[in-house]
C-alpha atoms as a PDB file:
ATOM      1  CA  UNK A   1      56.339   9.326 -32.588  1.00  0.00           C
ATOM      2  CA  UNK A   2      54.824   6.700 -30.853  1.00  0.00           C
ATOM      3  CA  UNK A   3      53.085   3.438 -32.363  1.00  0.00           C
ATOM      4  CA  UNK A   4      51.126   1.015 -30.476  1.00  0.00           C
ATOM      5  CA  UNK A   5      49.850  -1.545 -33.016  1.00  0.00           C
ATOM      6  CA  UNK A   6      47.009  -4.719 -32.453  1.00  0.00           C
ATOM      7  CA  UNK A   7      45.930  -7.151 -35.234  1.00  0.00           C
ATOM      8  CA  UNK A   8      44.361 -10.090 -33.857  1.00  0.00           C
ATOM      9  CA  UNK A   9      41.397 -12.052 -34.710  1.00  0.00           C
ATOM     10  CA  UNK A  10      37.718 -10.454 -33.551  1.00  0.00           C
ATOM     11  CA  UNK A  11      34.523 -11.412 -32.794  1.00  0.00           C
ATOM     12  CA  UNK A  12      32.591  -8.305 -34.102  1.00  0.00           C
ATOM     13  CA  UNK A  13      33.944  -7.672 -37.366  1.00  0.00           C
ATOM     14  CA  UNK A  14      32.768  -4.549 -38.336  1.00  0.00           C
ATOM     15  CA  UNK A  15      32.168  -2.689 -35.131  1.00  0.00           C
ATOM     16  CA  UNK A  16      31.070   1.115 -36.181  1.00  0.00           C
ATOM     17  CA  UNK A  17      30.007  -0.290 -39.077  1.00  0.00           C
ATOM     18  CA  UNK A  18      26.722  -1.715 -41.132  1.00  0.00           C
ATOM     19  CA  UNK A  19      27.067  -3.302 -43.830  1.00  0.00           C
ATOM     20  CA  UNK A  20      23.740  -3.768 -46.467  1.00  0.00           C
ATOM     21  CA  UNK A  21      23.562  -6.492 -48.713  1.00  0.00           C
ATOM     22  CA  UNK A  22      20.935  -5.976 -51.520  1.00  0.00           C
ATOM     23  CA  UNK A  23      19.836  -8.036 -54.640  1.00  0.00           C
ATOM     24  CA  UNK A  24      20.222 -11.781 -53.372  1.00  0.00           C
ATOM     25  CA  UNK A  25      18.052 -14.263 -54.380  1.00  0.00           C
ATOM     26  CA  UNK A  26      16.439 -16.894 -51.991  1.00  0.00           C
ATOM     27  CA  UNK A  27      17.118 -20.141 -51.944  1.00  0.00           C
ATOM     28  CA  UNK A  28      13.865 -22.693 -51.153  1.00  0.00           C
ATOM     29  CA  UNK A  29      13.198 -22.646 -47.250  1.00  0.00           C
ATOM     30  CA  UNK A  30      15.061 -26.094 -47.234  1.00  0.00           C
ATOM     31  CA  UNK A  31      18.339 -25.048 -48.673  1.00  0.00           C
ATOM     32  CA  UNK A  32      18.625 -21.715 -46.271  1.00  0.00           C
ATOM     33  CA  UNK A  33      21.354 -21.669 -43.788  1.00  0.00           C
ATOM     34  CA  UNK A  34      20.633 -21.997 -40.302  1.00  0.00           C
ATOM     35  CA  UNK A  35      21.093 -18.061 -38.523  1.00  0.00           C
ATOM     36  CA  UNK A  36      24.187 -19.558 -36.844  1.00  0.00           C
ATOM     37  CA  UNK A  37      25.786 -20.756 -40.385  1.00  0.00           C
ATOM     38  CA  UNK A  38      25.428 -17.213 -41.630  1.00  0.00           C
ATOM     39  CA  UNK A  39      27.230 -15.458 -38.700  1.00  0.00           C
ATOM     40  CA  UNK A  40      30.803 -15.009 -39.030  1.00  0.00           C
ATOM     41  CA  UNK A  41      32.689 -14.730 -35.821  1.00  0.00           C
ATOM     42  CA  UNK A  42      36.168 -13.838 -36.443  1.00  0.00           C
ATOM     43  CA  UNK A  43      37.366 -11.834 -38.411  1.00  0.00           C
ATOM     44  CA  UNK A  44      41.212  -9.620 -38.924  1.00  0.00           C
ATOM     45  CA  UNK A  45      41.607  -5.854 -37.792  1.00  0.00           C
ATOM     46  CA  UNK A  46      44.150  -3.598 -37.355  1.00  0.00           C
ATOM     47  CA  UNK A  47      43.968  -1.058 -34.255  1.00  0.00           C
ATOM     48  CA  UNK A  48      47.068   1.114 -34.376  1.00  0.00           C
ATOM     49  CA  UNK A  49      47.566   4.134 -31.955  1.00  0.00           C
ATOM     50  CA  UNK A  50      49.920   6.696 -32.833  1.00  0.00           C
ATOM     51  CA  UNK A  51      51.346  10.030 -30.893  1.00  0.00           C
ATOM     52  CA  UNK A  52      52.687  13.144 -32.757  1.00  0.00           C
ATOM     53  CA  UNK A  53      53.602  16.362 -32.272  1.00  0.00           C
ATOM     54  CA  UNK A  54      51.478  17.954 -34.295  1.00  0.00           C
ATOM     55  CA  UNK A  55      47.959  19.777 -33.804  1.00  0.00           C
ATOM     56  CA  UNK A  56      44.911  18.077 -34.857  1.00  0.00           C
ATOM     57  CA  UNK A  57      44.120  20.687 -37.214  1.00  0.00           C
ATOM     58  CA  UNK A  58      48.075  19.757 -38.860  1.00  0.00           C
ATOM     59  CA  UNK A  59      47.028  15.942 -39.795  1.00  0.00           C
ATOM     60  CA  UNK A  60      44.022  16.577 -40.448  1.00  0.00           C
ATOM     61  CA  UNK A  61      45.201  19.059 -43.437  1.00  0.00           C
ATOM     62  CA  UNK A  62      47.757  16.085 -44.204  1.00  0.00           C
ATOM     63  CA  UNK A  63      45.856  13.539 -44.384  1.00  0.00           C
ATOM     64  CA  UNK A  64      42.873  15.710 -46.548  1.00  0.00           C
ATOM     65  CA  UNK A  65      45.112  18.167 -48.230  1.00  0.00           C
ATOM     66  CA  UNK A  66      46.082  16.309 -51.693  1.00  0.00           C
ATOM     67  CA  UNK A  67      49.199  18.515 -52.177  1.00  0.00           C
ATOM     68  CA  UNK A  68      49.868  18.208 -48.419  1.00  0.00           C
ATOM     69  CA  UNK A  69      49.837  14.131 -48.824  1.00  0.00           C
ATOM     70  CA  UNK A  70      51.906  14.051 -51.795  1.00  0.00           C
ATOM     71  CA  UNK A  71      54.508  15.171 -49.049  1.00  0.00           C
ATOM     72  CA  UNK A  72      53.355  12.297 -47.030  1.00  0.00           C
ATOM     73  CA  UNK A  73      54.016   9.961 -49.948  1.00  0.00           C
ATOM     74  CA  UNK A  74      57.380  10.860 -51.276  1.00  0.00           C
ATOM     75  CA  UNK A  75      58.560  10.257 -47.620  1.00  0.00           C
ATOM     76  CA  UNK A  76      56.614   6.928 -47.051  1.00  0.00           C
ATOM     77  CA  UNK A  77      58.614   3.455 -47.477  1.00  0.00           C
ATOM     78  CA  UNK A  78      57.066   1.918 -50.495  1.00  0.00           C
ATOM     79  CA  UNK A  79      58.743   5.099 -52.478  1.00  0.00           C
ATOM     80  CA  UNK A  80      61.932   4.453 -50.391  1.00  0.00           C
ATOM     81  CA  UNK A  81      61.851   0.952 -51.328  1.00  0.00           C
ATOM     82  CA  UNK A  82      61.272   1.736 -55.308  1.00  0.00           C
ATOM     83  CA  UNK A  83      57.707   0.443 -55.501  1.00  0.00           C
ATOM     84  CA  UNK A  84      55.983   1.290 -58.928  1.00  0.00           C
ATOM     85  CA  UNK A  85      52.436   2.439 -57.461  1.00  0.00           C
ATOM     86  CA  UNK A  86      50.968   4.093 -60.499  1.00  0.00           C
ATOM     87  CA  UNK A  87      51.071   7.745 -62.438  1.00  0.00           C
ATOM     88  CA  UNK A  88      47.422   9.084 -61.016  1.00  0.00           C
ATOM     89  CA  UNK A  89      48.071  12.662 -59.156  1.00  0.00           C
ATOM     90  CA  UNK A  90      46.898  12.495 -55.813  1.00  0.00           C
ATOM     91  CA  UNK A  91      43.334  13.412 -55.127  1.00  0.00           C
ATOM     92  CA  UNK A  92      41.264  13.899 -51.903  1.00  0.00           C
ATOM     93  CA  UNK A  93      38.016  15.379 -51.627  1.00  0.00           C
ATOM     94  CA  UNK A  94      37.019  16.934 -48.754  1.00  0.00           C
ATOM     95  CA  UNK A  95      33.437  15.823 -48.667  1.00  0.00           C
ATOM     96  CA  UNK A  96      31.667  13.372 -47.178  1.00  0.00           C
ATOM     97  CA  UNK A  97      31.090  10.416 -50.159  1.00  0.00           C
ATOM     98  CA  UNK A  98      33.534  12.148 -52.196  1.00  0.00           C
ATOM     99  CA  UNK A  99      36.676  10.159 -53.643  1.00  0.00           C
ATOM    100  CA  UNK A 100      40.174   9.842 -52.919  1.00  0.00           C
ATOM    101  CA  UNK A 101      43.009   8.416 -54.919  1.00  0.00           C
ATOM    102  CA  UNK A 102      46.355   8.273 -53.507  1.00  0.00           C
ATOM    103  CA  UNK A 103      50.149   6.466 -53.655  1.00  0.00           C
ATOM    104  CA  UNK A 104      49.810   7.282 -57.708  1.00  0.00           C
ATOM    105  CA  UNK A 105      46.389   5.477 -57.903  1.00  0.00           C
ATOM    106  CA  UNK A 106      47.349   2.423 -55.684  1.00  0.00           C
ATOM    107  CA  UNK A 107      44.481   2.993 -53.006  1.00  0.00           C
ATOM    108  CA  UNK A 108      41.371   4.428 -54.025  1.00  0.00           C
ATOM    109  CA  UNK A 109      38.418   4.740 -52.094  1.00  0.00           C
ATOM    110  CA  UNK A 110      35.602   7.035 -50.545  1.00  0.00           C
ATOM    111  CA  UNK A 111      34.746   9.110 -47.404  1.00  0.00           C
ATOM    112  CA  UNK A 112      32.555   7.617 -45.219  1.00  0.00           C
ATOM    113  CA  UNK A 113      32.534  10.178 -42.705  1.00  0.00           C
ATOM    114  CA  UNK A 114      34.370  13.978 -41.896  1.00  0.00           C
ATOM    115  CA  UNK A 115      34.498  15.514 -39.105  1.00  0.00           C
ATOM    116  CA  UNK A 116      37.282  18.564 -39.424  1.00  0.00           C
ATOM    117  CA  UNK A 117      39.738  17.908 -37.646  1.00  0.00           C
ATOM    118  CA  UNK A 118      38.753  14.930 -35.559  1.00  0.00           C
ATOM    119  CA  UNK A 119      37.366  11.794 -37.618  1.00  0.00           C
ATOM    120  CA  UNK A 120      37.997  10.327 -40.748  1.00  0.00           C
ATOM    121  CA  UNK A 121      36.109   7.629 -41.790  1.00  0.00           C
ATOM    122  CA  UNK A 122      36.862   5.573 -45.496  1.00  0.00           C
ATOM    123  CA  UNK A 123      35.459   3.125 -47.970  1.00  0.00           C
ATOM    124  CA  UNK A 124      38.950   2.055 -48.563  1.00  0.00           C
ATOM    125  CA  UNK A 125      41.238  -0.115 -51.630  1.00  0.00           C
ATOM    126  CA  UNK A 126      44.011  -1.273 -52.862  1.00  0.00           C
ATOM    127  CA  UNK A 127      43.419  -1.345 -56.819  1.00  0.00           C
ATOM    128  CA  UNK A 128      44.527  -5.214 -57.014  1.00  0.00           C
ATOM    129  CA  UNK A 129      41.965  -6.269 -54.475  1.00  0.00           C
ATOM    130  CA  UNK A 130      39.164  -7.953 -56.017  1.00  0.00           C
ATOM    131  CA  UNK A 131      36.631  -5.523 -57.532  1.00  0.00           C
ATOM    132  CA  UNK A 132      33.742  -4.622 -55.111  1.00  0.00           C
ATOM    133  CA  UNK A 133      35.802  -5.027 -52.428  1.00  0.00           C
ATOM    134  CA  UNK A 134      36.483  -1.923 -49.611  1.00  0.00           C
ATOM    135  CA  UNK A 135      37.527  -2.215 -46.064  1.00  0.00           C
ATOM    136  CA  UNK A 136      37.154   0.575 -43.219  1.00  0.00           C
ATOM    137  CA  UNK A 137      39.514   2.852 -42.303  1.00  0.00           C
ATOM    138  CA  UNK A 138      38.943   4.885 -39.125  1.00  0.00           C
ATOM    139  CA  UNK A 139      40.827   7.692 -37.915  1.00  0.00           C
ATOM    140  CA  UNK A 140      40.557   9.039 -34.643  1.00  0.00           C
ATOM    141  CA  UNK A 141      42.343  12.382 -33.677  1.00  0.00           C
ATOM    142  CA  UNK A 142      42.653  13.102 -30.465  1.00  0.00           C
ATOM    143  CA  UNK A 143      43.981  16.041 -28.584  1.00  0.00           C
ATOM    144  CA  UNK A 144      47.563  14.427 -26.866  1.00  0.00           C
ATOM    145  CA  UNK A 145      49.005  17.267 -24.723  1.00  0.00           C
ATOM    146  CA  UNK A 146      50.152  19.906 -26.802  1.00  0.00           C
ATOM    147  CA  UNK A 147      50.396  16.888 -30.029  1.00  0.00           C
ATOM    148  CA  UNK A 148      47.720  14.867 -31.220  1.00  0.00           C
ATOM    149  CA  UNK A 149      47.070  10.658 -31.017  1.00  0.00           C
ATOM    150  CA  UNK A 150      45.554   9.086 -33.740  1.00  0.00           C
ATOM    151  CA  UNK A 151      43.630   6.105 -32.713  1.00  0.00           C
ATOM    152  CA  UNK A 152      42.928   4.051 -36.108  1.00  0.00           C
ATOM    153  CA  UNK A 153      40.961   1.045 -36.460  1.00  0.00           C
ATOM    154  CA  UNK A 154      41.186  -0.721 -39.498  1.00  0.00           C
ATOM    155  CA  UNK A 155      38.564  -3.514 -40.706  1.00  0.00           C
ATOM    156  CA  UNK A 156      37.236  -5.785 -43.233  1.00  0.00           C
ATOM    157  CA  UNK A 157      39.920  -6.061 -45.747  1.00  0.00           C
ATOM    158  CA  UNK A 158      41.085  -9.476 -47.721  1.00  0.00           C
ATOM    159  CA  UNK A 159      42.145 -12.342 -44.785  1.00  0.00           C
ATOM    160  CA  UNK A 160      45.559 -12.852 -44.347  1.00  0.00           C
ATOM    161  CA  UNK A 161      46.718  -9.346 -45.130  1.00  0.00           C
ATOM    162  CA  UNK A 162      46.907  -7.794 -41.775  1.00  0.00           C
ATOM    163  CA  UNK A 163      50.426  -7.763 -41.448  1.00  0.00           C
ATOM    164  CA  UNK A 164      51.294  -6.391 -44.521  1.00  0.00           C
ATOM    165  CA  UNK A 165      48.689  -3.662 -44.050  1.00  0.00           C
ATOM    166  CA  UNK A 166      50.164  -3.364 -40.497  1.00  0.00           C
ATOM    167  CA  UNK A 167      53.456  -2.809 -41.492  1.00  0.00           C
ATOM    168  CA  UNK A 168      52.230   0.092 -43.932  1.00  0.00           C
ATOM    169  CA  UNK A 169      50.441   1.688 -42.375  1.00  0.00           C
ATOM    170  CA  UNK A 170      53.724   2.320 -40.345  1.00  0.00           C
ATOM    171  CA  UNK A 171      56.136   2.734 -43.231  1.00  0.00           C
ATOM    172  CA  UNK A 172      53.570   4.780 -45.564  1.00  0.00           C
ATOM    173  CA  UNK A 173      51.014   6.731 -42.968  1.00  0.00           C
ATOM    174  CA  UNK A 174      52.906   7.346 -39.582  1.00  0.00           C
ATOM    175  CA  UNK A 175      56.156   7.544 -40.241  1.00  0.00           C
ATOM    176  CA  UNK A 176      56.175   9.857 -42.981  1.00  0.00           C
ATOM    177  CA  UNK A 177      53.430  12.083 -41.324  1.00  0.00           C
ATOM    178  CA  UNK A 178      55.895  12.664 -38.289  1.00  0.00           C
ATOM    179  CA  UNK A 179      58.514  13.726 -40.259  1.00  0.00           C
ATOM    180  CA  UNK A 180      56.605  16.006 -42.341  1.00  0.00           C
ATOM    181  CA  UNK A 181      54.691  17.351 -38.773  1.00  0.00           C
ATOM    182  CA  UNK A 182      57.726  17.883 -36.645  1.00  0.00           C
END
């Protein structure tokens, strides 16, 4: 396995992604922000690029498969480690806007986008986040030779969690994936 990993600070936050904001109420013409007050342009990310030696088709089913991922979990680090992450069974639809709850109810979240065996696009949580609040998790499988390279982009979640979110998405996603897949 190989793991090329990139948080950094960006000037399009959400890139591949729009975001609607419904239900606010003006304020008077006087007390509206200028357009340049209402821009932000920074913003953390994770881009992560990962080889295995698997077939597409092989994490795909891992990541979508809930039996399949419950593999992926009992050999990620936050088990290793002794982490209490809940009692929910694992759950993954495999339709687009359908729900997934995973890591015993720990991250929750929806699919944003399925293509078999190629994309994988998420409304994606961790349950202590603040409620309302999902970031977007890409995955990107590529054909790599006669293995596969997942090119994932990770975006809008809390500030000052990239590293953490970084780091497991190493210890809890890629790792235990290329054990499972070789």
């Amino acid at each position: 396995m190989t793991t090329r990993t990139h948080a950094t600070t960006r000037r399009q936050a959400f890139r591949d992604v729009a975001v609607a904001i419904g239900g606010l109420a003006l304020a008077p013409a006087a007390a509206i922000a200028s357009p340049a007050e209402e821009i932000s342009r920074s913003a953390e990310s994770i881009h992560q690029e990962v080889e295995l030696k698997a077939r597409r088709q092989s994490v795909y089913e891992a990541l979508m498969d809930s039996k399949k991922f419950d593999q992926v979990t009992q050999l990620s680090a936050a088990i290793r480690s002794g982490m209490s992450l809940g009692t929910e069974a694992t759950r993954i639809s495999r339709k687009a806007g359908g729900e997934f709850v995973i890591f015993g109810g720990h991250i929750i979240g929806r699919h944003i986008e399925l293509v078999a065996n190629q994309r994988i696009v998420q409304a994606w949580r961790v349950v202590d986040w603040d409620r309302g609040v999902y970031s977007i998790a890409k995955f990107e499988l590529l054909e790599h030779g006669s293995g596969t390279r997942i090119v994932f982009d990770h975006t809008g979640f809390p500030g000052d969690q990239a590293a953490h979110l970084a780091a497991g998405w190493n210890g809890n996603y890629w790792e235990p994936l290329a054990k499972l897949l070789t």
